[in-house]
PDB file of N, CA and C in Angstrom:
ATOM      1  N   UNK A   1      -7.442  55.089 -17.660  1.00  0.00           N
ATOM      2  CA  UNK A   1      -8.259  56.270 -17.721  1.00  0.00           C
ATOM      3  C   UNK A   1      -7.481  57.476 -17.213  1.00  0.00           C
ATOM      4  N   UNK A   2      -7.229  57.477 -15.891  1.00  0.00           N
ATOM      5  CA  UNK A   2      -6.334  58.679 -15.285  1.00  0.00           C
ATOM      6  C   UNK A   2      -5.186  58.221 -14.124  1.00  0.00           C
ATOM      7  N   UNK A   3      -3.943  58.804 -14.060  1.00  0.00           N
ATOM      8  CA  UNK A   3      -3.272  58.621 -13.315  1.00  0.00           C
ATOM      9  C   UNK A   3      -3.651  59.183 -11.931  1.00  0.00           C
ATOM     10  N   UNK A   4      -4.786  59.551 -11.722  1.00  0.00           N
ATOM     11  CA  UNK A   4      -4.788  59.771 -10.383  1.00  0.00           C
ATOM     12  C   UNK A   4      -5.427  58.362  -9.844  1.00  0.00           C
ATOM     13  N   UNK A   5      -4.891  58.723  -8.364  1.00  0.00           N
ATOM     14  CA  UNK A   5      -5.270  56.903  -7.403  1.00  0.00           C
ATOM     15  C   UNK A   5      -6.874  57.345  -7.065  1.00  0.00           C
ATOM     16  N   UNK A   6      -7.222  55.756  -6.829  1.00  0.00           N
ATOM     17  CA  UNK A   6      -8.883  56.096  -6.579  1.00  0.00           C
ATOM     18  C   UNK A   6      -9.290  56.577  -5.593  1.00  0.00           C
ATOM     19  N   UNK A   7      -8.467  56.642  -4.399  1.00  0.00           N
ATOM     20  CA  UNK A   7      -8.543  57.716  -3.200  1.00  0.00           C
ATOM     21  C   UNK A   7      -8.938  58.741  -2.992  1.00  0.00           C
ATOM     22  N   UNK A   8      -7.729  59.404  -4.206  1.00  0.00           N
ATOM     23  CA  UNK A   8      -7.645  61.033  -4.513  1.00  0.00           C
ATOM     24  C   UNK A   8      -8.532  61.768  -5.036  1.00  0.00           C
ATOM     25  N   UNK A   9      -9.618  60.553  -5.910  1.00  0.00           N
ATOM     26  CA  UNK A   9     -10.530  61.414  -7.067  1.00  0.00           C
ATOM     27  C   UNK A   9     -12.037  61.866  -6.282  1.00  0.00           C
ATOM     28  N   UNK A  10     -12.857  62.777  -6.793  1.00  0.00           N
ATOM     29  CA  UNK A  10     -13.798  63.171  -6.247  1.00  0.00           C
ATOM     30  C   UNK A  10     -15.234  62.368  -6.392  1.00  0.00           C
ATOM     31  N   UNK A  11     -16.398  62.040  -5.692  1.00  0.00           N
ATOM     32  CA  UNK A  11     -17.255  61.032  -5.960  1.00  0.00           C
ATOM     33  C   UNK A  11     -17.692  61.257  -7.219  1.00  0.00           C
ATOM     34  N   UNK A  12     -17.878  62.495  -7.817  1.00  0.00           N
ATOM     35  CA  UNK A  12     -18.251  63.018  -9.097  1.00  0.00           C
ATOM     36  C   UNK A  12     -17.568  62.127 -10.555  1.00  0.00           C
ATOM     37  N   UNK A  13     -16.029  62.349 -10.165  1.00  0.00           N
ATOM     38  CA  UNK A  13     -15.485  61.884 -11.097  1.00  0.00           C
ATOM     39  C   UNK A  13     -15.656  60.148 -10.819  1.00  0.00           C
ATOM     40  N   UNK A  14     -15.843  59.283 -10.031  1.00  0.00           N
ATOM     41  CA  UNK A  14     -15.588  58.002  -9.396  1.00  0.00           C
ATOM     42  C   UNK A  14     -17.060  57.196 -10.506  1.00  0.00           C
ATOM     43  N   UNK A  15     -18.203  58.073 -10.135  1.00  0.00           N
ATOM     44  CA  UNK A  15     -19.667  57.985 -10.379  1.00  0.00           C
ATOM     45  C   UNK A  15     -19.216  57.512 -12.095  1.00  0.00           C
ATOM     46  N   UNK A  16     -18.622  58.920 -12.561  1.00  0.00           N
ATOM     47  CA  UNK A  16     -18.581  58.869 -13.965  1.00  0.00           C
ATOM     48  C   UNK A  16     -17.392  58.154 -14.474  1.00  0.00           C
ATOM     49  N   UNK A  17     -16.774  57.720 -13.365  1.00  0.00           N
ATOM     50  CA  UNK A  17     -15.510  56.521 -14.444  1.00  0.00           C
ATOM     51  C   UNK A  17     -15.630  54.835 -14.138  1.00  0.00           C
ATOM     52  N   UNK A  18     -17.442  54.888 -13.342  1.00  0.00           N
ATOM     53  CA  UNK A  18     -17.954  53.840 -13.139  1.00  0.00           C
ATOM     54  C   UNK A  18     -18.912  53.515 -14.432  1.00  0.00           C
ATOM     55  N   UNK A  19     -19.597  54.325 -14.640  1.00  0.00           N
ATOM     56  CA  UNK A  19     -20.283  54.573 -15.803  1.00  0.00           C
ATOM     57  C   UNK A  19     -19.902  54.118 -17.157  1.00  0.00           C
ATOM     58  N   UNK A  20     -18.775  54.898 -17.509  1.00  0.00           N
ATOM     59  CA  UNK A  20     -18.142  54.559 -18.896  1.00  0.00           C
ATOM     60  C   UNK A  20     -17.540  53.668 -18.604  1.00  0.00           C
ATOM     61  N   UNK A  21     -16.915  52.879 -17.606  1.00  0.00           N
ATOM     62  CA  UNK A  21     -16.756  51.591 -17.621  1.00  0.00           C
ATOM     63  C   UNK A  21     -17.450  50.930 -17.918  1.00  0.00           C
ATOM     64  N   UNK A  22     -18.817  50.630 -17.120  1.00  0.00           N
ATOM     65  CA  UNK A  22     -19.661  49.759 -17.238  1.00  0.00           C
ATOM     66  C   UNK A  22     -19.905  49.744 -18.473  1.00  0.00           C
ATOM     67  N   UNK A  23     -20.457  50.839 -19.141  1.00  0.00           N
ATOM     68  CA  UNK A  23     -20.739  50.636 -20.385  1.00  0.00           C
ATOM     69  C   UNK A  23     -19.534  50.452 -21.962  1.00  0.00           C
ATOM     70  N   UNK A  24     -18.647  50.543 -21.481  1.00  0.00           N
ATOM     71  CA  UNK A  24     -17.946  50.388 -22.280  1.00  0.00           C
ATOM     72  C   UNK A  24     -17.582  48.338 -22.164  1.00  0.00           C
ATOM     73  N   UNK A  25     -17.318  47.932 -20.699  1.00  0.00           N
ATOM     74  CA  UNK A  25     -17.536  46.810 -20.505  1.00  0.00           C
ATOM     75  C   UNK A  25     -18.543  45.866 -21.371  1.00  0.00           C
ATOM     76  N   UNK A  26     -19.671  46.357 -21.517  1.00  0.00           N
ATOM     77  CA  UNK A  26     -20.922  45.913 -21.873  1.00  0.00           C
ATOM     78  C   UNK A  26     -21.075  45.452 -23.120  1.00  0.00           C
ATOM     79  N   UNK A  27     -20.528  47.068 -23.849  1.00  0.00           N
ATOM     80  CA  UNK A  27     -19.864  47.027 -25.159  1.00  0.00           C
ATOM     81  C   UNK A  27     -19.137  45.855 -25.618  1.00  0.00           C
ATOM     82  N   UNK A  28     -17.939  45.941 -25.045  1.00  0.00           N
ATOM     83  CA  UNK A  28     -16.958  44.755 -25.223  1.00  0.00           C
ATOM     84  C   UNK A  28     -17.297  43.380 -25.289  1.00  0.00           C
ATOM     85  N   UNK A  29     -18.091  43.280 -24.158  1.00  0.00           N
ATOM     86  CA  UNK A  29     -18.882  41.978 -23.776  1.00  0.00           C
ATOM     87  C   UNK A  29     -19.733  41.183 -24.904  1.00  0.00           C
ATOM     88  N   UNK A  30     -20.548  42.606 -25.367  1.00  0.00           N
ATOM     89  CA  UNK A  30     -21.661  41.612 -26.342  1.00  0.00           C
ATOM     90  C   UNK A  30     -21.017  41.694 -27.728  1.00  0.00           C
ATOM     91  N   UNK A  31     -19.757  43.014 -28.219  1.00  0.00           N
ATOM     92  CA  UNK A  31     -19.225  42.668 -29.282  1.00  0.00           C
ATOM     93  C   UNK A  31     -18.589  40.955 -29.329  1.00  0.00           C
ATOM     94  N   UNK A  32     -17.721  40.697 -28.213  1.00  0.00           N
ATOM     95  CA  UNK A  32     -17.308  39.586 -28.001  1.00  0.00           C
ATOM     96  C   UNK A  32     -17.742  38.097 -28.252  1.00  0.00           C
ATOM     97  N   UNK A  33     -19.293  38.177 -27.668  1.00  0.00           N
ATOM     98  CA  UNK A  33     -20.130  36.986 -27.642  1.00  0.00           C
ATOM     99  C   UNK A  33     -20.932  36.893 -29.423  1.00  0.00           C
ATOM    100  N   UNK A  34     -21.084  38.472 -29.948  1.00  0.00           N
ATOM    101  CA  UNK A  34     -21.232  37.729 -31.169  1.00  0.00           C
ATOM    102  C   UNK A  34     -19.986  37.571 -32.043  1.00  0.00           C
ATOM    103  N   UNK A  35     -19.405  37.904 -31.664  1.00  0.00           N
ATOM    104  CA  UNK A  35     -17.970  37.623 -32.668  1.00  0.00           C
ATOM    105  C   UNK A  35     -17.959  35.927 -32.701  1.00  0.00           C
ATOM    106  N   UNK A  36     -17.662  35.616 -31.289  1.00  0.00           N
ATOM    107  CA  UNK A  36     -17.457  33.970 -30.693  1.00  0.00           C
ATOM    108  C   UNK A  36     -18.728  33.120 -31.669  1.00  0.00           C
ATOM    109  N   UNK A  37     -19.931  33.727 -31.606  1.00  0.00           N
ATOM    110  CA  UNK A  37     -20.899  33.101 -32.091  1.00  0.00           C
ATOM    111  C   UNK A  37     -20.541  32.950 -33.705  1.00  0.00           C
ATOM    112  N   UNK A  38     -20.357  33.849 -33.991  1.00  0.00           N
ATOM    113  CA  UNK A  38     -20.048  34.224 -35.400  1.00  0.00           C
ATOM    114  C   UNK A  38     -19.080  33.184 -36.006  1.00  0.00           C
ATOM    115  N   UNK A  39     -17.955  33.055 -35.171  1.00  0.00           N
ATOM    116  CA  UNK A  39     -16.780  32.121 -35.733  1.00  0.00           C
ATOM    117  C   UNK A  39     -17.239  30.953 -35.396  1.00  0.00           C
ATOM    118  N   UNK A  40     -18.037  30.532 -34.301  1.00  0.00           N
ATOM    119  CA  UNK A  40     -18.440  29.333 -33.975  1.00  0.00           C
ATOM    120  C   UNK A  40     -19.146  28.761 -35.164  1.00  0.00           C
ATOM    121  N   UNK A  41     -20.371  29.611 -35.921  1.00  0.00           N
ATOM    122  CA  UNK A  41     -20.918  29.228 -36.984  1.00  0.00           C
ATOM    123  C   UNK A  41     -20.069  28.874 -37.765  1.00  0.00           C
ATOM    124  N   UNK A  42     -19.396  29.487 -38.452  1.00  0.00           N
ATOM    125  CA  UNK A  42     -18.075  29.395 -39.933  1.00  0.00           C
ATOM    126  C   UNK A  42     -17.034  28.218 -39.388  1.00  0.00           C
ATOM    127  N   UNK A  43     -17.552  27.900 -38.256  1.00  0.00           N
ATOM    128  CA  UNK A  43     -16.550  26.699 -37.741  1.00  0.00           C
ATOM    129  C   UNK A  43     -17.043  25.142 -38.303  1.00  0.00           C
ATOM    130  N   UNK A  44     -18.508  25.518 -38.088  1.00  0.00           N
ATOM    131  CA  UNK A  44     -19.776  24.365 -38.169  1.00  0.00           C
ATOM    132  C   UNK A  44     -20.105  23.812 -39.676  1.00  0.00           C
ATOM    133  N   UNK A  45     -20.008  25.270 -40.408  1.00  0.00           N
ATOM    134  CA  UNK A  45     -20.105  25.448 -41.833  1.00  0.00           C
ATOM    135  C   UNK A  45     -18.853  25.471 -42.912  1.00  0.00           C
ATOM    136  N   UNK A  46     -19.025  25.417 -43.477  1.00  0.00           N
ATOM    137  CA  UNK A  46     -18.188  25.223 -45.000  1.00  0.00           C
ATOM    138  C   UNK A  46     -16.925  25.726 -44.430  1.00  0.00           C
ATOM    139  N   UNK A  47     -16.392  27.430 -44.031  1.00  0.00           N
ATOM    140  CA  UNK A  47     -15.262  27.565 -43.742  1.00  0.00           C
ATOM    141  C   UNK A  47     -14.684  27.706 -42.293  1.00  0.00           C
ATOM    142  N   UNK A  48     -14.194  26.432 -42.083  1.00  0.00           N
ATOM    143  CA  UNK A  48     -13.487  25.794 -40.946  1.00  0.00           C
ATOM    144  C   UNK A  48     -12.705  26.715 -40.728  1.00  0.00           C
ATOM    145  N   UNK A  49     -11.360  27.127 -41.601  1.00  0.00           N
ATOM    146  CA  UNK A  49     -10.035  27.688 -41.288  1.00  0.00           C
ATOM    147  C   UNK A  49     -10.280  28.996 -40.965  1.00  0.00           C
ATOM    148  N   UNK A  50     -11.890  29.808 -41.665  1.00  0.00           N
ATOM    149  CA  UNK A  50     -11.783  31.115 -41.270  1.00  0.00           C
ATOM    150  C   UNK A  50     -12.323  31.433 -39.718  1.00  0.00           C
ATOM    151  N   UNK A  51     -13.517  30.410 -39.526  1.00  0.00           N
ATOM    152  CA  UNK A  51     -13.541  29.944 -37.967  1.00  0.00           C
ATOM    153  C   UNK A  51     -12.640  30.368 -36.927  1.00  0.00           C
ATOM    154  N   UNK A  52     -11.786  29.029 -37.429  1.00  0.00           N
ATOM    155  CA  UNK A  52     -10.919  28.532 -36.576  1.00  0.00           C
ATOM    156  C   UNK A  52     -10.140  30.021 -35.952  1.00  0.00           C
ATOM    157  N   UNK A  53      -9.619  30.743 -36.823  1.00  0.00           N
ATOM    158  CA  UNK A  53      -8.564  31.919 -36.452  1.00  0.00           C
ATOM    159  C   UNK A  53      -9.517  33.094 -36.214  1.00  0.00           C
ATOM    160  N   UNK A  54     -10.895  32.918 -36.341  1.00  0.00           N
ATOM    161  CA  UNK A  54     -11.567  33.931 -35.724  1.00  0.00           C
ATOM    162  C   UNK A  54     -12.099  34.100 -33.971  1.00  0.00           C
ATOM    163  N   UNK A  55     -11.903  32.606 -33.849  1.00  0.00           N
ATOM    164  CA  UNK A  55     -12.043  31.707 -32.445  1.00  0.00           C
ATOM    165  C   UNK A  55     -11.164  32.747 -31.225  1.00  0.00           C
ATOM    166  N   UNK A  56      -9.990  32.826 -32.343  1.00  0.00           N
ATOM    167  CA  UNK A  56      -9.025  33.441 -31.010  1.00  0.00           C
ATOM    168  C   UNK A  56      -8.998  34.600 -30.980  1.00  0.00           C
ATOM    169  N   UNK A  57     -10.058  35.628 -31.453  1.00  0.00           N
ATOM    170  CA  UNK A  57      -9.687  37.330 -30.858  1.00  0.00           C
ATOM    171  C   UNK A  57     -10.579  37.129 -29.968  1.00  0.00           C
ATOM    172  N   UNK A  58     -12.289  36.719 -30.060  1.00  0.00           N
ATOM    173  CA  UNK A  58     -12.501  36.799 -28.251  1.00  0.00           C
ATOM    174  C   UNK A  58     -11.706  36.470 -27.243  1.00  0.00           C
ATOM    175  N   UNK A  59     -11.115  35.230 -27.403  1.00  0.00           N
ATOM    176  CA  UNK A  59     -10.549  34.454 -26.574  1.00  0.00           C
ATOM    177  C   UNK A  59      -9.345  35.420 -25.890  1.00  0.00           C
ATOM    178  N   UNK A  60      -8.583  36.296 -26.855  1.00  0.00           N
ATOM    179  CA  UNK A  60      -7.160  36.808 -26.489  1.00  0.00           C
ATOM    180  C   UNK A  60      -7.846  38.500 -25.874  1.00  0.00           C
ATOM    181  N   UNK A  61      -8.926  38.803 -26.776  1.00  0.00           N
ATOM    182  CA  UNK A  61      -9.764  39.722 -25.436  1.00  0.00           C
ATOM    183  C   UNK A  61     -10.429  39.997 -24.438  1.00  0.00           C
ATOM    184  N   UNK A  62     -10.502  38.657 -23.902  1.00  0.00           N
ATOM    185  CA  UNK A  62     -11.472  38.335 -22.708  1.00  0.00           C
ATOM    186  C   UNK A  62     -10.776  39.030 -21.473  1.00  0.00           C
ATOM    187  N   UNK A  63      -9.296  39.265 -21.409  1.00  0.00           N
ATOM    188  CA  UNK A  63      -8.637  39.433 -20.144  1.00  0.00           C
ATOM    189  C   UNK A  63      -9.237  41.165 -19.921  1.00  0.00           C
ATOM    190  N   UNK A  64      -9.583  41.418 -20.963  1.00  0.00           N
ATOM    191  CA  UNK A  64      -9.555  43.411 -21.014  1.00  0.00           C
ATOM    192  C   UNK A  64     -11.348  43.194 -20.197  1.00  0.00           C
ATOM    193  N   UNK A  65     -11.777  42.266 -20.421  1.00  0.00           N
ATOM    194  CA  UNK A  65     -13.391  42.325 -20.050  1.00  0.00           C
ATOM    195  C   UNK A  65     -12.814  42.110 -18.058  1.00  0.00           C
ATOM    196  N   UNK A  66     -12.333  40.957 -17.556  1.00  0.00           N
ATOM    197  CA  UNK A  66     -11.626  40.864 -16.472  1.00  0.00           C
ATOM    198  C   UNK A  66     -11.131  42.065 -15.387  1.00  0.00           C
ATOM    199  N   UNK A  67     -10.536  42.837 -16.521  1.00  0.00           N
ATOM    200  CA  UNK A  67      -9.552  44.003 -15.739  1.00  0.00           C
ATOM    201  C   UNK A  67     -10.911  44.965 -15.512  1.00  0.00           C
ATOM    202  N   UNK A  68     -11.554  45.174 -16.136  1.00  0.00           N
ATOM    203  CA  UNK A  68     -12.691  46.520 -16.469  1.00  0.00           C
ATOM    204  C   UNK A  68     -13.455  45.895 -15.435  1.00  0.00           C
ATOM    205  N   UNK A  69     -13.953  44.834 -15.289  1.00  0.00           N
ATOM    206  CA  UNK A  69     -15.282  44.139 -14.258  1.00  0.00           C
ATOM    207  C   UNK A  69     -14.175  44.417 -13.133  1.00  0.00           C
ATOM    208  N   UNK A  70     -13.417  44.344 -12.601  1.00  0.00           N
ATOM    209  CA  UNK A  70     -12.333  44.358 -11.601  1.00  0.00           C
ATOM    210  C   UNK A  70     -12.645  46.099 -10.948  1.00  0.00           C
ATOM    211  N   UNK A  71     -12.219  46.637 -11.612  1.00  0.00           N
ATOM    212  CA  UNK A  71     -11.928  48.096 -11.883  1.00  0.00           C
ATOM    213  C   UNK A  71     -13.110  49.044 -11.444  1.00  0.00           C
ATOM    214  N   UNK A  72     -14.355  48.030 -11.878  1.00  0.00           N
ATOM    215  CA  UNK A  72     -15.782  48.657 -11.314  1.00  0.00           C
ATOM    216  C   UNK A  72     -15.650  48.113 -10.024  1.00  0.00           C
ATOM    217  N   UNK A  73     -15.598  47.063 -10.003  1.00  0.00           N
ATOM    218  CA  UNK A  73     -15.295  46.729  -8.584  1.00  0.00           C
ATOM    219  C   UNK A  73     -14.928  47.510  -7.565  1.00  0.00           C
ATOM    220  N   UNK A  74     -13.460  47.771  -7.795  1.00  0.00           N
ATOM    221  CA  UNK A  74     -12.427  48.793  -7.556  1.00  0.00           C
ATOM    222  C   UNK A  74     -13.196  49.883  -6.773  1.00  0.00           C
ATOM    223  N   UNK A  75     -14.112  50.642  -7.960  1.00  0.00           N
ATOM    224  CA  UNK A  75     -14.789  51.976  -7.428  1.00  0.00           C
ATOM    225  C   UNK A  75     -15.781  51.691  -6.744  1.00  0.00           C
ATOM    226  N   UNK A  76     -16.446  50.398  -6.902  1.00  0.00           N
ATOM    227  CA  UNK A  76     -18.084  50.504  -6.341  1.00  0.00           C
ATOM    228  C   UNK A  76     -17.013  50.482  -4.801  1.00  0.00           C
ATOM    229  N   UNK A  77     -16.280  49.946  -4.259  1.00  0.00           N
ATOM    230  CA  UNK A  77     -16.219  49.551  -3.076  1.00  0.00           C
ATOM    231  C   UNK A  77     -15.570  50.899  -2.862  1.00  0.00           C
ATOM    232  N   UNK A  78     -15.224  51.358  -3.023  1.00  0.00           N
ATOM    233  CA  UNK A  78     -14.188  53.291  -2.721  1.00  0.00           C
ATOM    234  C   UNK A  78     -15.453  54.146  -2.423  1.00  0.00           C
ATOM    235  N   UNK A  79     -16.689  53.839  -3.489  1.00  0.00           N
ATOM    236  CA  UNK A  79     -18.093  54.561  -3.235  1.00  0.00           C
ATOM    237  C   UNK A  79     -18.665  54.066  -2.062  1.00  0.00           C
ATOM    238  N   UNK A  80     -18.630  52.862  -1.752  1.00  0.00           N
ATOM    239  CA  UNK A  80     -19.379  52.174  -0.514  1.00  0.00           C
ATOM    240  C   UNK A  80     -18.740  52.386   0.711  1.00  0.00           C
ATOM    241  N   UNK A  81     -17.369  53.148   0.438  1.00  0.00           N
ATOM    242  CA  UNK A  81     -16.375  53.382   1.819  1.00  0.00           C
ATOM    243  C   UNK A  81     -16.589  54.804   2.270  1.00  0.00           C
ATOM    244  N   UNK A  82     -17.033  55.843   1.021  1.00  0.00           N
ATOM    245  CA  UNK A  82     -17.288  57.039   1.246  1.00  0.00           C
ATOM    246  C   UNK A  82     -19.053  57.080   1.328  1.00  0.00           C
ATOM    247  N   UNK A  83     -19.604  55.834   1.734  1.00  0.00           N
ATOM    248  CA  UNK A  83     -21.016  55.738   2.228  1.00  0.00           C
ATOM    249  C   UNK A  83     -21.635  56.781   0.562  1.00  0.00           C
ATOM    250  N   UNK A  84     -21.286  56.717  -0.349  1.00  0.00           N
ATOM    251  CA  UNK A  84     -22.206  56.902  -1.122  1.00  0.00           C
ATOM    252  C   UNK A  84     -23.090  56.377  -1.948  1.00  0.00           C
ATOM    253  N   UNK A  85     -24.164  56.894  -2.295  1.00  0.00           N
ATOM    254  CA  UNK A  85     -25.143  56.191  -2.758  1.00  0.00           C
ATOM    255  C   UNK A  85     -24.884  55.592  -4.429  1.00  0.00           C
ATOM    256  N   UNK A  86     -24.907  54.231  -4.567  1.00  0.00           N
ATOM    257  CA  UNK A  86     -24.925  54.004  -5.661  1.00  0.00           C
ATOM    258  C   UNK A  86     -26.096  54.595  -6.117  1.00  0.00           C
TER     259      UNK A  86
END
């Protein structure tokens, strides 16, 4: 998002790069689970092979869901150090 450290930034900006995380997280998340679902079906059904290689983009994007849940993390606790109110 920005090269500044989470120290430096103001609660204003912290609030709002918690936000579009989360929701961009969220995003990611449920695109993810129906994708997985999606290939899981075509796995079950007639086309196996298109399944099969659809199996692995959740799988190889799960780490970006990781870093982002991390990252909120990151800020909620920088907000909870500057005693502000979630």
């Amino acid at each position: 998002m920005s090269s500044m450290k989470i120290q430096e930034m103001s609660n204003e900006a912290l609030l709002k790069r918690k936000k579009i995380t989360e929701v961009a997280t969220a995003t990611l998340a449920g695109l993810l689970t129906v994708l997985l679902i999606a290939a899981l079906f075509l796995c079950f059904t007639k086309e196996l092979s298109i399944g099969l290689s659809l199996v692995i983009i959740p799988l190889a994007l799960s780490p970006i869901l990781y870093i982002n849940i991390n990252d909120v993390r990151i800020v909620k606790r920088e907000l909870q150090n500057r005693n502000q109110v979630l």
